[in-house]
Structure formats: structure tokens, C-alpha cells
C-alpha atoms as a PDB file:
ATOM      1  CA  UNK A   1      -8.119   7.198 -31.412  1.00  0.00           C
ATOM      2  CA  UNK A   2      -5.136   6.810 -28.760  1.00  0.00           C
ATOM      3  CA  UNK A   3      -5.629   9.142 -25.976  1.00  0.00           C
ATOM      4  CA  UNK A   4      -2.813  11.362 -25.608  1.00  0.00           C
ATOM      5  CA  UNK A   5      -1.675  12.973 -22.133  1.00  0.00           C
ATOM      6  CA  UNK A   6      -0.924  16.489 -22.374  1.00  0.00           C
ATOM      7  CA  UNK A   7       2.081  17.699 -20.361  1.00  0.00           C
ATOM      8  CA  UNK A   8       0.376  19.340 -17.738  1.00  0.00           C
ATOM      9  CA  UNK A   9      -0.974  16.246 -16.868  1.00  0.00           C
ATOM     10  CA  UNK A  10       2.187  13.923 -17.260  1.00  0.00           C
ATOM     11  CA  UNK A  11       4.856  15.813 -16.420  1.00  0.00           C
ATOM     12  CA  UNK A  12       8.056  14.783 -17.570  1.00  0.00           C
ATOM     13  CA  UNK A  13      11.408  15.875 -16.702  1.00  0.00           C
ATOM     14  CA  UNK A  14      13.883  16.848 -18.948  1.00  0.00           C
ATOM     15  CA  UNK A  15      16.524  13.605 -18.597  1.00  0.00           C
ATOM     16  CA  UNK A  16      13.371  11.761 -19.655  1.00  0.00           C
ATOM     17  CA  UNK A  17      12.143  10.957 -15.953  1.00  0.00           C
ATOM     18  CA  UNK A  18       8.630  11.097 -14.580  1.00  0.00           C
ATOM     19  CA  UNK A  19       7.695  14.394 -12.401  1.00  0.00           C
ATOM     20  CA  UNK A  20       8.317  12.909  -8.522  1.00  0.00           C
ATOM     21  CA  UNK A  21      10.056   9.836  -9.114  1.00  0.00           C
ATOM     22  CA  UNK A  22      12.744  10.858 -11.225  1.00  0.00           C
ATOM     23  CA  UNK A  23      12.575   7.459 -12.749  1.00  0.00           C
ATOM     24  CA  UNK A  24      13.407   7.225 -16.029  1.00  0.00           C
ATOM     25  CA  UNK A  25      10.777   3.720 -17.923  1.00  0.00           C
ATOM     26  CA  UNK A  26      13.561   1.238 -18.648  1.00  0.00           C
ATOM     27  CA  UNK A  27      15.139   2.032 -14.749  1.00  0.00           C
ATOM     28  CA  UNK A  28      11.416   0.274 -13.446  1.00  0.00           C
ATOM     29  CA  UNK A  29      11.742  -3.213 -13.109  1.00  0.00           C
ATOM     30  CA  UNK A  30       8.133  -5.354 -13.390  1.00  0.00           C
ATOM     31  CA  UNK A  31       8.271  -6.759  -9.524  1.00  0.00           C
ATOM     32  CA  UNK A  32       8.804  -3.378  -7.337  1.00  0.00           C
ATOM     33  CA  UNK A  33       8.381  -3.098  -3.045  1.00  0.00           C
ATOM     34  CA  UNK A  34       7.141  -0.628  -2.028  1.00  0.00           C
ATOM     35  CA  UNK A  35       8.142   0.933   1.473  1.00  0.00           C
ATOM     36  CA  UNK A  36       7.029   4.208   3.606  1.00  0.00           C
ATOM     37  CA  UNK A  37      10.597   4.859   5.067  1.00  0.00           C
ATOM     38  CA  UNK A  38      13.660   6.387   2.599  1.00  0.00           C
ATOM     39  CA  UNK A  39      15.367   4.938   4.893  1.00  0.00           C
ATOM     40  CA  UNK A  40      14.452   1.392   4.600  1.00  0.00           C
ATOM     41  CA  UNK A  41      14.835   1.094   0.416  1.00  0.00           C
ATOM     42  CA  UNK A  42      19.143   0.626   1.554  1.00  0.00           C
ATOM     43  CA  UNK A  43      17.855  -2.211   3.588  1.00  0.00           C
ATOM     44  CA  UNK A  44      16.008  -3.838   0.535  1.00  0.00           C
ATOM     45  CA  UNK A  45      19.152  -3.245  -1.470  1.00  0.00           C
ATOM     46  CA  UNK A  46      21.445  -4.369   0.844  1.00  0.00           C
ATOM     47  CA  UNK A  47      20.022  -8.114   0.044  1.00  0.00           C
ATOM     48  CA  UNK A  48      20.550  -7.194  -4.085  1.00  0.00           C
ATOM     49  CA  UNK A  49      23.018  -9.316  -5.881  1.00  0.00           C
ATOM     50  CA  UNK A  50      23.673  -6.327  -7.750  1.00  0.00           C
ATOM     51  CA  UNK A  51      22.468  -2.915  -7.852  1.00  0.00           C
ATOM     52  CA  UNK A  52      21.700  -0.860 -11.968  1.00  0.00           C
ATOM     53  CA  UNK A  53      20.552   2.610 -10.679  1.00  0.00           C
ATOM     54  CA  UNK A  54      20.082   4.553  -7.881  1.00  0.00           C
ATOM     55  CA  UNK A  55      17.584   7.886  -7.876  1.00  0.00           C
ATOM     56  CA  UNK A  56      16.641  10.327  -4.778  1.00  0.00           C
ATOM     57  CA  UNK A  57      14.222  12.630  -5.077  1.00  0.00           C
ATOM     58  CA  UNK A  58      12.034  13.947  -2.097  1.00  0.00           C
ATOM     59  CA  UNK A  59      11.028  11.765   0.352  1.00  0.00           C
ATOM     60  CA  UNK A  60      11.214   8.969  -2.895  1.00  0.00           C
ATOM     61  CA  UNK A  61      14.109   6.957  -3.099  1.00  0.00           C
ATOM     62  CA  UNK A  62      14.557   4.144  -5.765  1.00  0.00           C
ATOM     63  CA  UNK A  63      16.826   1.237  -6.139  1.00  0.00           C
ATOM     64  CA  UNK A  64      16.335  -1.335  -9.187  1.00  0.00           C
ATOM     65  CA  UNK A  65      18.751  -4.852  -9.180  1.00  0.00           C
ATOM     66  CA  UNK A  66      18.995  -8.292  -9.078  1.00  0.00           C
ATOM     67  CA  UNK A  67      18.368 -10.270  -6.355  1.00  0.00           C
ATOM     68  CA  UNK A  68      19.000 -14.486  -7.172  1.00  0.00           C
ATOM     69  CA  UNK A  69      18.252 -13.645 -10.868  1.00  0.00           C
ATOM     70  CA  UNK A  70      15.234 -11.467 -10.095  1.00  0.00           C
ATOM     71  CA  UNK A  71      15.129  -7.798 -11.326  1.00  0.00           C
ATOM     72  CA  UNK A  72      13.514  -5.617  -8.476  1.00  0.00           C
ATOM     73  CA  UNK A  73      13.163  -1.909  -8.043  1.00  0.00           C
ATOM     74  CA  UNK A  74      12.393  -0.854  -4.516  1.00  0.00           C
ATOM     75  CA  UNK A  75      10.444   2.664  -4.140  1.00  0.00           C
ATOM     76  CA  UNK A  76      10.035   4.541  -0.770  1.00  0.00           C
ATOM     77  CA  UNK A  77       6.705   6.366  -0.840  1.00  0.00           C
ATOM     78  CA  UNK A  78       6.662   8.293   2.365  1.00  0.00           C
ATOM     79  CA  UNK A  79       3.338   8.788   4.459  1.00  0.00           C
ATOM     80  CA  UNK A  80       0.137   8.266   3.424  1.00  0.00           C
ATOM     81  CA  UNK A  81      -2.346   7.398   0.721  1.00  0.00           C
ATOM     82  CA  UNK A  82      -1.839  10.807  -0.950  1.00  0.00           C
ATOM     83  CA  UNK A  83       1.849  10.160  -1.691  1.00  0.00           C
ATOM     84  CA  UNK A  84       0.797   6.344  -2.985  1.00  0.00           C
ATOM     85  CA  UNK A  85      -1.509   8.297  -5.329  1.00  0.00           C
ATOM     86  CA  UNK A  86       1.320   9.415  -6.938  1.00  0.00           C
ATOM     87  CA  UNK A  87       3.739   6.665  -6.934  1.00  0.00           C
ATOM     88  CA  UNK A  88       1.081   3.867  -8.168  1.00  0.00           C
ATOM     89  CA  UNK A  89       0.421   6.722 -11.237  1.00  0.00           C
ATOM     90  CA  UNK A  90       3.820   7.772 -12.091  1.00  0.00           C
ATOM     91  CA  UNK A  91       5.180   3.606 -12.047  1.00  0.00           C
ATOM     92  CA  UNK A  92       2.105   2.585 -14.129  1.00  0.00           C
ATOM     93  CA  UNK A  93       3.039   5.671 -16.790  1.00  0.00           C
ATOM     94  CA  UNK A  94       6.522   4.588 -16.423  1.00  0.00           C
ATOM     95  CA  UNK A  95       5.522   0.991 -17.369  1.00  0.00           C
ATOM     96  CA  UNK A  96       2.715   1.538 -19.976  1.00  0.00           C
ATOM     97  CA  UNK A  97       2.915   4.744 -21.324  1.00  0.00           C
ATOM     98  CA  UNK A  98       4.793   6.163 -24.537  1.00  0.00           C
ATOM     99  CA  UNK A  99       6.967   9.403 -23.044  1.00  0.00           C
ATOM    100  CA  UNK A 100       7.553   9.955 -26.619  1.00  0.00           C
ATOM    101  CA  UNK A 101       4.565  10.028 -28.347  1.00  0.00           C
ATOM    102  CA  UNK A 102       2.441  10.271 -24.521  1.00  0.00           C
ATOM    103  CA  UNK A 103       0.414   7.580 -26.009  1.00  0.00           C
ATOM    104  CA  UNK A 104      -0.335   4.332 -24.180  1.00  0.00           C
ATOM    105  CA  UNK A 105       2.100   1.711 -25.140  1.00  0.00           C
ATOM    106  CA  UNK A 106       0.281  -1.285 -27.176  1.00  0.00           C
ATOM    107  CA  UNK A 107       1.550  -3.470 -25.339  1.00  0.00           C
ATOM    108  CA  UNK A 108       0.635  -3.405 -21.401  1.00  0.00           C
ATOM    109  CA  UNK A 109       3.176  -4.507 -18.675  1.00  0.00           C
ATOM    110  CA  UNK A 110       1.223  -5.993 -15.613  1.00  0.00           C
ATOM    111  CA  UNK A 111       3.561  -5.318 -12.129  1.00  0.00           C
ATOM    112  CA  UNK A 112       3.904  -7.387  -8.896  1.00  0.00           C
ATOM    113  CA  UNK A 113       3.399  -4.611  -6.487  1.00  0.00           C
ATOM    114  CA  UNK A 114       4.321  -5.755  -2.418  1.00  0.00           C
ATOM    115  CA  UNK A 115       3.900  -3.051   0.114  1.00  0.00           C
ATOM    116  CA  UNK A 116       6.316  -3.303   3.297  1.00  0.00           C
ATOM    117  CA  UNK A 117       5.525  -1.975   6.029  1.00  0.00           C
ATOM    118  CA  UNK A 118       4.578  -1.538  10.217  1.00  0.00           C
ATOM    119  CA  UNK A 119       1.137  -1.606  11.955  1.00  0.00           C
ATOM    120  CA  UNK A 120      -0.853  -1.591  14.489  1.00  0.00           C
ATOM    121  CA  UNK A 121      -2.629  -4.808  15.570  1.00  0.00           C
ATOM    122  CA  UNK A 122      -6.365  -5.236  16.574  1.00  0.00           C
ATOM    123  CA  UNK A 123      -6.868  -8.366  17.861  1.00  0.00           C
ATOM    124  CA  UNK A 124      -5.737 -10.354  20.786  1.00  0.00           C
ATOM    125  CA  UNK A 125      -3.866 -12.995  17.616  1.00  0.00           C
ATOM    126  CA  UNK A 126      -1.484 -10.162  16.259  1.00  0.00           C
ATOM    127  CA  UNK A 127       0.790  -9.377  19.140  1.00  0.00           C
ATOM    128  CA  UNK A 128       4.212  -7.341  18.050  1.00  0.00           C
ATOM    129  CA  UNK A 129       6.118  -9.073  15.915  1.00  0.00           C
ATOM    130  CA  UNK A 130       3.539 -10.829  14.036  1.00  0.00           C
ATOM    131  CA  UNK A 131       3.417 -10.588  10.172  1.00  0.00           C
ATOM    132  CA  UNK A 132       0.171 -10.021   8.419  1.00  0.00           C
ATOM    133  CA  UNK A 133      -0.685 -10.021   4.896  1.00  0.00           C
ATOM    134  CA  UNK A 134      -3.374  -8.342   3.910  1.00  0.00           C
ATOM    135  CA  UNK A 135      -6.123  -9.756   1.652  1.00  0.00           C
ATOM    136  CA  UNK A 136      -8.466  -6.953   1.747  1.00  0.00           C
ATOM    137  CA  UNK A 137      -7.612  -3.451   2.492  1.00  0.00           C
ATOM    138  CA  UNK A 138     -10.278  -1.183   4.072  1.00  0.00           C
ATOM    139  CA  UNK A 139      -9.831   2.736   2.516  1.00  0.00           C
ATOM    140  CA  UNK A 140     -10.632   5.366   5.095  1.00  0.00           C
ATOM    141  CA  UNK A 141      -9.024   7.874   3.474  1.00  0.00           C
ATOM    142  CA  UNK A 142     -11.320   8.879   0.311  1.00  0.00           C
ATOM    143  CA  UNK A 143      -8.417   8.304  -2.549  1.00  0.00           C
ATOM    144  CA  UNK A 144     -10.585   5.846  -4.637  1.00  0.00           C
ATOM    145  CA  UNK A 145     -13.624   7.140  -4.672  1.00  0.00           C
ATOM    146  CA  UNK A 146     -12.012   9.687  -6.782  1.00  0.00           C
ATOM    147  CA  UNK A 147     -11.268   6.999  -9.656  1.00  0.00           C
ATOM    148  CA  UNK A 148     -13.837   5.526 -12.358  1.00  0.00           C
ATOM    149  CA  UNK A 149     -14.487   2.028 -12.150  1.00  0.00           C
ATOM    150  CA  UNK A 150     -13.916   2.025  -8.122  1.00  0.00           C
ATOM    151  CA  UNK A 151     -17.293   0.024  -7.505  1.00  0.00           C
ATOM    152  CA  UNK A 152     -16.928  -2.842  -9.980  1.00  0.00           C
ATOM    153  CA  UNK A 153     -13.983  -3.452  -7.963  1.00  0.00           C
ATOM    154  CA  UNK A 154     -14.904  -2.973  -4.564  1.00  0.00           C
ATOM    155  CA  UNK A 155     -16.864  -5.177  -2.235  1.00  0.00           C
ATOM    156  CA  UNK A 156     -20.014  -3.187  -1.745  1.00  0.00           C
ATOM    157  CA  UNK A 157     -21.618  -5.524   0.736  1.00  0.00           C
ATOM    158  CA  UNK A 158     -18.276  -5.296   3.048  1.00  0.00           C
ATOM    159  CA  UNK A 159     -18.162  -1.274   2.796  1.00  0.00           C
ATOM    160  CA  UNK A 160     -22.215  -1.368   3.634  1.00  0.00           C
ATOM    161  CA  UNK A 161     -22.157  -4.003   6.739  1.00  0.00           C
ATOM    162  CA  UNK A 162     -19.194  -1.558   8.332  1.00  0.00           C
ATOM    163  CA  UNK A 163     -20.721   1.682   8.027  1.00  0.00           C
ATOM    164  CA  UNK A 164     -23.502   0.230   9.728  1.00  0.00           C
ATOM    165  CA  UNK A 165     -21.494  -0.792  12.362  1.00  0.00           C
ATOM    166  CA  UNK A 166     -19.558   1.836  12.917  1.00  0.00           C
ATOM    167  CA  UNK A 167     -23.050   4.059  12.637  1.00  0.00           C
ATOM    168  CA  UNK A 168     -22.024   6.143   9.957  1.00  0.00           C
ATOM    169  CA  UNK A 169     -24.683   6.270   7.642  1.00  0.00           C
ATOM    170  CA  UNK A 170     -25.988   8.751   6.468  1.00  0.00           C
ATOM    171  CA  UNK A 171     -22.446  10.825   8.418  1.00  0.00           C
ATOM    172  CA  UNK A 172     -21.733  13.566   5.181  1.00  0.00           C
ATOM    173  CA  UNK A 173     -18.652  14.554   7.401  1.00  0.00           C
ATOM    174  CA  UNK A 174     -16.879  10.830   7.229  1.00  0.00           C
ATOM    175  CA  UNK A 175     -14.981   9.675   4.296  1.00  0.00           C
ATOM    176  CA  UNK A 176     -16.923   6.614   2.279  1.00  0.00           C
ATOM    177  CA  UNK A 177     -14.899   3.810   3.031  1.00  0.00           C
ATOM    178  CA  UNK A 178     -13.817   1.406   0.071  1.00  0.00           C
ATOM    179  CA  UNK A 179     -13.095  -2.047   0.552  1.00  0.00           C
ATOM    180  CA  UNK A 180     -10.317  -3.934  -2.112  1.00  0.00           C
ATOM    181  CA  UNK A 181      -9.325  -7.281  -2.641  1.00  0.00           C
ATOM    182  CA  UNK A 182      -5.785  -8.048  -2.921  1.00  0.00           C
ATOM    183  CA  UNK A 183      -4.499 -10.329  -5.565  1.00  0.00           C
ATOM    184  CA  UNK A 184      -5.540 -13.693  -4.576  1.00  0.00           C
ATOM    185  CA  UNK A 185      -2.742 -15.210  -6.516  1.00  0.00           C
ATOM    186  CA  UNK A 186       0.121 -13.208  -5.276  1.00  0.00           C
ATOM    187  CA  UNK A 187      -1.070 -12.780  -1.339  1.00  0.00           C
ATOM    188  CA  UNK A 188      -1.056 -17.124  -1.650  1.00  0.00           C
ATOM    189  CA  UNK A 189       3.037 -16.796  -2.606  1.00  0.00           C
ATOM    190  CA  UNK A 190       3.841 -14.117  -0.058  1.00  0.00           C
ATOM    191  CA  UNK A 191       2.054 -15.187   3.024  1.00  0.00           C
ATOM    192  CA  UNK A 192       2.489 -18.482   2.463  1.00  0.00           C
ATOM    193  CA  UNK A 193       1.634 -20.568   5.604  1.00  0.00           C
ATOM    194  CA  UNK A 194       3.438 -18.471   7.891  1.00  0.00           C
ATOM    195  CA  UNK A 195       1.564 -15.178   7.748  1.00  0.00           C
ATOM    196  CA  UNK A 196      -1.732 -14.150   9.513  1.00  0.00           C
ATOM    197  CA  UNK A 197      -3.875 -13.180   6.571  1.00  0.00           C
ATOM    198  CA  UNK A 198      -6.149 -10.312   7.254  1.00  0.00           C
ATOM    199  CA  UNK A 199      -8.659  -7.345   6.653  1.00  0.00           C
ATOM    200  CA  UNK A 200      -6.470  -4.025   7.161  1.00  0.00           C
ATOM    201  CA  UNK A 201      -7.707  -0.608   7.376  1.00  0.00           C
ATOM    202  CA  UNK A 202      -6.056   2.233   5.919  1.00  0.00           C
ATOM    203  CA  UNK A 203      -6.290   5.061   8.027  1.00  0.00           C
ATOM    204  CA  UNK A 204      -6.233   9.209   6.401  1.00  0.00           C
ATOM    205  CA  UNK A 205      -3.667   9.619   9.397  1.00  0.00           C
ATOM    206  CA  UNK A 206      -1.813   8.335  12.559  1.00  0.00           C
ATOM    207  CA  UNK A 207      -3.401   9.587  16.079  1.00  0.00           C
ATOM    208  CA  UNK A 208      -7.402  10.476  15.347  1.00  0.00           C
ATOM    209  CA  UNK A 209      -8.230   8.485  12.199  1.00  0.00           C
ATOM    210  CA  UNK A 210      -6.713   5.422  14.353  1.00  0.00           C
ATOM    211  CA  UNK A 211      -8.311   6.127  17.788  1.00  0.00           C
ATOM    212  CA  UNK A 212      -5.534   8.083  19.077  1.00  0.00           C
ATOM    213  CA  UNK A 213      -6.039  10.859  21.668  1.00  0.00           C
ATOM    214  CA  UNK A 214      -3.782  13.152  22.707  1.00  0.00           C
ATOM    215  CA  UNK A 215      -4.852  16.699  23.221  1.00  0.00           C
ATOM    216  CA  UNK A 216      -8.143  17.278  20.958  1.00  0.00           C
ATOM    217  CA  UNK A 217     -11.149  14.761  21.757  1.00  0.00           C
ATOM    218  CA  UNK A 218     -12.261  12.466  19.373  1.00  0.00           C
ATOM    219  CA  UNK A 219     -15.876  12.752  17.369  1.00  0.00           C
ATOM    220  CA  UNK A 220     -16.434   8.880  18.284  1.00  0.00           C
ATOM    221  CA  UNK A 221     -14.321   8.075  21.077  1.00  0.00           C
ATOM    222  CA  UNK A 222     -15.630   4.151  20.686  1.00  0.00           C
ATOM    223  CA  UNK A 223     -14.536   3.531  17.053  1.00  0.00           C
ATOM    224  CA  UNK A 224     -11.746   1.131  17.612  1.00  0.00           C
ATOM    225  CA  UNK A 225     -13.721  -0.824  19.735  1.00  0.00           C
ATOM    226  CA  UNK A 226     -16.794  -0.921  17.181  1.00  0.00           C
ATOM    227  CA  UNK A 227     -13.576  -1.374  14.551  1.00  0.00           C
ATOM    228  CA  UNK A 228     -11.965  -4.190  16.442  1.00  0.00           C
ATOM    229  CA  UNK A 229     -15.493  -6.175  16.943  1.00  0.00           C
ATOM    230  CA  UNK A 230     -16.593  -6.040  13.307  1.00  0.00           C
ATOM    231  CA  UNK A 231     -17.001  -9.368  11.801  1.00  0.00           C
ATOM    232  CA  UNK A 232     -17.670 -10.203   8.110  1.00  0.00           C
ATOM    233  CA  UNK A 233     -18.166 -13.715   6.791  1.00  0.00           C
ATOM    234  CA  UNK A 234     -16.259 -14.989   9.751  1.00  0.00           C
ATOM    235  CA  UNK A 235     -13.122 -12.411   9.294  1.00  0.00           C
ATOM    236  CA  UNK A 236     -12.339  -9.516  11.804  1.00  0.00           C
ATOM    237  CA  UNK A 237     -10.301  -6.608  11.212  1.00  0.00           C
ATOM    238  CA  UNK A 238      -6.954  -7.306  12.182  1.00  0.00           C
ATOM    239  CA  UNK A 239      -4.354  -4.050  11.930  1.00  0.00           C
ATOM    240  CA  UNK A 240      -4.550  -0.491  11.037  1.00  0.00           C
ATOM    241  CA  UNK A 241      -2.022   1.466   8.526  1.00  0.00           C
ATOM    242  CA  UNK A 242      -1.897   4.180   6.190  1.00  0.00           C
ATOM    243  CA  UNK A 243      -1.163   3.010   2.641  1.00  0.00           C
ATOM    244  CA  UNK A 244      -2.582  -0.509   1.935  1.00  0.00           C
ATOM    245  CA  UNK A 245      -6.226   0.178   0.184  1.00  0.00           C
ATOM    246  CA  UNK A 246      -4.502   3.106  -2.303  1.00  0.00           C
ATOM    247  CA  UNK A 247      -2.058   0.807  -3.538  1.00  0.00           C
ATOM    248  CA  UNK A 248      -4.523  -2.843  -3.926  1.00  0.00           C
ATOM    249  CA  UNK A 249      -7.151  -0.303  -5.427  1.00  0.00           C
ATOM    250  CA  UNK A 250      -5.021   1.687  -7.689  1.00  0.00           C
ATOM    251  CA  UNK A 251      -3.177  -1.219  -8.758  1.00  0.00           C
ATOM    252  CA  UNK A 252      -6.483  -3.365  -9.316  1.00  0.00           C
ATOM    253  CA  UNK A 253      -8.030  -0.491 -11.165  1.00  0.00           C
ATOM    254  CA  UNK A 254      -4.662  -0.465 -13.601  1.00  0.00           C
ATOM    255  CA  UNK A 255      -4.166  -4.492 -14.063  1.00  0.00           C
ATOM    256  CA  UNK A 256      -1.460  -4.916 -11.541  1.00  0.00           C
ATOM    257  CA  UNK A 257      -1.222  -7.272  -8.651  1.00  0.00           C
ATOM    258  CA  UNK A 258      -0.715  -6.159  -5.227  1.00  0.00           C
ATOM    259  CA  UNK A 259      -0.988  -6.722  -1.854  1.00  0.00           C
ATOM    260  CA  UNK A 260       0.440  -5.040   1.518  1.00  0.00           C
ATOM    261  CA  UNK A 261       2.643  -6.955   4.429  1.00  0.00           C
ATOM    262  CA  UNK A 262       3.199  -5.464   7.718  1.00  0.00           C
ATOM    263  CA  UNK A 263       5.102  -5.958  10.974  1.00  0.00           C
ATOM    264  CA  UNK A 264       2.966  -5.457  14.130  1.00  0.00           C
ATOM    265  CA  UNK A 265       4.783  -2.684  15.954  1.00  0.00           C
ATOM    266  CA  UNK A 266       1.974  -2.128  18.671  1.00  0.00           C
ATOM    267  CA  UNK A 267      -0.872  -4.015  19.792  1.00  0.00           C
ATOM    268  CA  UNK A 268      -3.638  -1.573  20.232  1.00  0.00           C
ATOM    269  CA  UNK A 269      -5.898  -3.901  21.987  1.00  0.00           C
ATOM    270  CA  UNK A 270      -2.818  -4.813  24.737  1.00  0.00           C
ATOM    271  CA  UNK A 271      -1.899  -0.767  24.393  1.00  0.00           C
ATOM    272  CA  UNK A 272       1.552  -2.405  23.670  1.00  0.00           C
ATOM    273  CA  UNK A 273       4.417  -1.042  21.488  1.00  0.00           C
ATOM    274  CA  UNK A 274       7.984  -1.927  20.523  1.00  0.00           C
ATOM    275  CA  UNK A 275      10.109   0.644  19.036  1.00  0.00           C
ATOM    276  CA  UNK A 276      13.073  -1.660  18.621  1.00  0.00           C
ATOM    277  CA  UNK A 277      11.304  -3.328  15.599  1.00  0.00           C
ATOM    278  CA  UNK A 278      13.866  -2.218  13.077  1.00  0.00           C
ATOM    279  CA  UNK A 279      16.019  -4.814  13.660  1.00  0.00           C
ATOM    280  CA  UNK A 280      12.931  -7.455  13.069  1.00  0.00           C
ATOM    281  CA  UNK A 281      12.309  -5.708   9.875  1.00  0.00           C
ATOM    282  CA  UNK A 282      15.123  -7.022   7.975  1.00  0.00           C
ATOM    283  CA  UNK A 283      13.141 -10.866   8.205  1.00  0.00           C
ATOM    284  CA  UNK A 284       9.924 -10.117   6.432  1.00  0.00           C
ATOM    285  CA  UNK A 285      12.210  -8.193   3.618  1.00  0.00           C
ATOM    286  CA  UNK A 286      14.388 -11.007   2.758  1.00  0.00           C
ATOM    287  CA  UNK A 287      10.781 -13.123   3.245  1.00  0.00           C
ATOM    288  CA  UNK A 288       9.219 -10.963   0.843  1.00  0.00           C
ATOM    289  CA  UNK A 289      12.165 -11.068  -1.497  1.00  0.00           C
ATOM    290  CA  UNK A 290      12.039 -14.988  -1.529  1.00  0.00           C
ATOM    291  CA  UNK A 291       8.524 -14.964  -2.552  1.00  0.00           C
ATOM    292  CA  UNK A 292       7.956 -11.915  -5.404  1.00  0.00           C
END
């Protein structure tokens, strides 16, 4: 028997559009970027050849079109793993289930999912400016443990040899980190030869989750230095952002292919920032573009 998803757990709008989104299923086209910034889904457009629909709701903003005979839809997602929680679930619903019958569809439709985004690098080989890919995403922030099915995906032995390092076993107070491949397929197309390819960790916020102090201490005022020494089958940690392991595990766990791509904004290990990168930004979007 089909499940079927009662309303109070898909909520659908009355013009036929999911809950948040506002999305209605044939406005989501089957390659979709994903960005934090409302802002920056106008700059994604701005490349379209032509534009079908616009929705704003919240901090989401979508924009589906055509870009040199690709259709695209662009999605900001705000802050945060919580909010890509809800935009990986409502654009899989939109895409595979039923809003009629709240069935899912017989037929699955399998996204290309590219996260866009800005990071902090943490090693001496991702300076501002650089552009990394990420082929495995590093979840501080809880989201999948949540989900069935999250350790047949996940790469126990890499989750196991960084608590260690970082010394939090047996630490009831830290969140158990999940490590997720990316889509080996579609990371190959988008970094192509001219991305660093790296392990990224997704942080449960911006100043003490990634080592920054201001006015309240930190429990382990050495953790970017244990994170920033870690090594793993020859591969270090290279960046730190906030959305990357909820959308490669999410997506994983629902038959999509993802992966994340970030501009270095500040070098943690130089203690170097530029907050001029918004007019560098524009490059890896018509980069990523070219390659989805």
C-alpha cells in the first residue's frame, strides 16, 4: 500500500504550492542552485536566456528558466542547515510526490542539486578567492542523524578518526558529526580541473561552532587548530560553512545528486577576509551554470 502524507505533514497551499516555497511541482525544474542570499537568486537569473516564473516567499526566493537550452530553477535558502531541511523536503515533494492524491508519484525524478556559496578557508592552499568543491561534507550540526538510513550512507570510519581527534568521545554535549559523500559524478563536471576539491565542514552557526570569539569564551578554544590538522587518507579539511552536509545528505538519502561550491571569503589560518567578494561571485555562477 502507497503511503499517503496527511496534511499536517505536507502542507499545501491553496494555489497548489508547497508550505515555504510557494512553489507550485511543474514551476521546479530537475537541475536547481541553490544559494544562502535572496539576494543573489537575481544574479543567477540575470545569466537566464529567459525567465517562466518568479515566487518570493520569506527569506526563499525562486527563479526557474532557460539558460543555453537548459531549464534551471534557482532557490535561495537563507542560513543554515535548518532552513536546507526544509528546502531539500519541500523540492523533493515538489518533484516526486502526488499533491493530488499525496501519494508518491510512480515515477521518481532524480535532481542535480549545486549549492553556491562563501567560506572560510583552512589551509595555507585556499587563500580568498579560491573556489572549492566539496566532495565530502562534514555535518556539525545534528540534521541527519535525525533521518533513517543516515549510516548506510555515511562514512563511519571518517566521522570516528575525527572525533578522536578533536577528543570528543564520549562528549554527550557535542553534536555527532556525519560525514557525506558528494556525487562523484556531478562534483567531476563542476570542479572540473580548475577547482580545489575538498572535505568541508558544516558548521550549526557562524562565530562559536567555527572558532570564533567575541565576547563569550569558547568550550575548546583549540578546535580549529585540531580541525585544520586533521588528515584522512591523505585529505585535510579545507573550509568551513553552514549548509553543505544537509543538502549532500538529504539529497543522497532521497536519490538526488549534489554537491556544494564555495568562494573563499576569509582565510582563517592567514586571519584574512575580503568583503568585496560580491563582485567575484558572479564567475563561479556563470562557472556553475556552464557545467549543471
Amino acid at each position: 500500500m502507497k503511503k499517503h502524507f496527511a496534511e499536517s505533514e505536507l502542507i499545501i497551499n491553496n494555489d497548489g504550492s508547497v508550505f515555504h516555497l510557494h512553489l507550485r511541482p511543474e514551476q521546479l525544474a530537475d537541475k536547481i542552485i541553490l544559494v544562502g542570499d535572496p539576494g543573489r537568486v537575481p544574479l543567477v537569473a540575470s545569466y537566464f536566456d529567459s525567465t517562466e516564473c518568479e515566487v518570493e516567499s520569506r527569506e526563499f526566493h525562486s527563479i526557474t528558466g532557460s539558460y543555453k537550452g537548459k531549464r534551471v530553477t534557482v532557490v535561495s535558502t537563507g542560513i543554515g542547515c535548518d532552513n536546507i531541511d526544509i528546502v531539500l523536503n519541500e523540492i523533493d515533494a515538489l518533484a516526486n510526490i502526488d499533491f493530488t492524491t499525496r501519494e508518491e508519484k510512480e515515477v521518481l525524478r532524480h535532481l542535480e542539486i549545486v549549492r553556491i556559496g562563501t567560506c572560510g578557508g583552512l589551509q595555507p592552499y585556499t587563500p580568498e578567492g579560491t573556489f572549492i568543491c566539496s566532495e565530502t561534507s562534514i555535518g556539525f550540526d545534528g540534521l541527519l542523524n535525525f533521518y533513517a538510513g543516515r549510516n548506510a550512507v555515511c562514512d563511519l570510519q571518517l566521522e570516528r578518526a575525527l572525533i578522536a581527534h578533536l577528543g570528543w568521545t564520549g562528549n554527550m554535549c557535542i553534536q555527532y558529526p556525519y560525514a557525506i559523500d558528494a556525487d562523484k559524478g556531478l562534483v567531476e563536471r563542476i570542479a572540473g580541473n580548475d577547482m580545489v576539491r575538498g572535505i568541508t565542514v558544516a558548521c550549526g552557526g557562524f562565530f562559536g561552532p567555527q572558532g570564533r570569539e567575541l565576547r563569550i569564551p569558547l568550550a575548546d578554544p583549540h578546535q580549529n587548530e585540531k580541525i585544520e590538522s586533521f588528515e584522512y587518507n591523505g585529505r585535510r579539511i579545507t573550509n568551513f560553512e553552514m549548509e553543505g552536509s544537509a543538502v549532500a545528505g538529504l539529497s543522497r538519502l532521497m536519490g538526488h545528486k549534489a554537491t556544494t561550491v564555495c568562494m573563499v571569503i576569509a582565510n582563517r589560518v592567514a586571519g584574512k577576509a575580503n568583503t568585496g567578494y560580491k563582485n567575484q561571485i558572479g564567475d563561479l555562477v556563470q562557472i556553475v551554470l556552464d557545467r549543471i
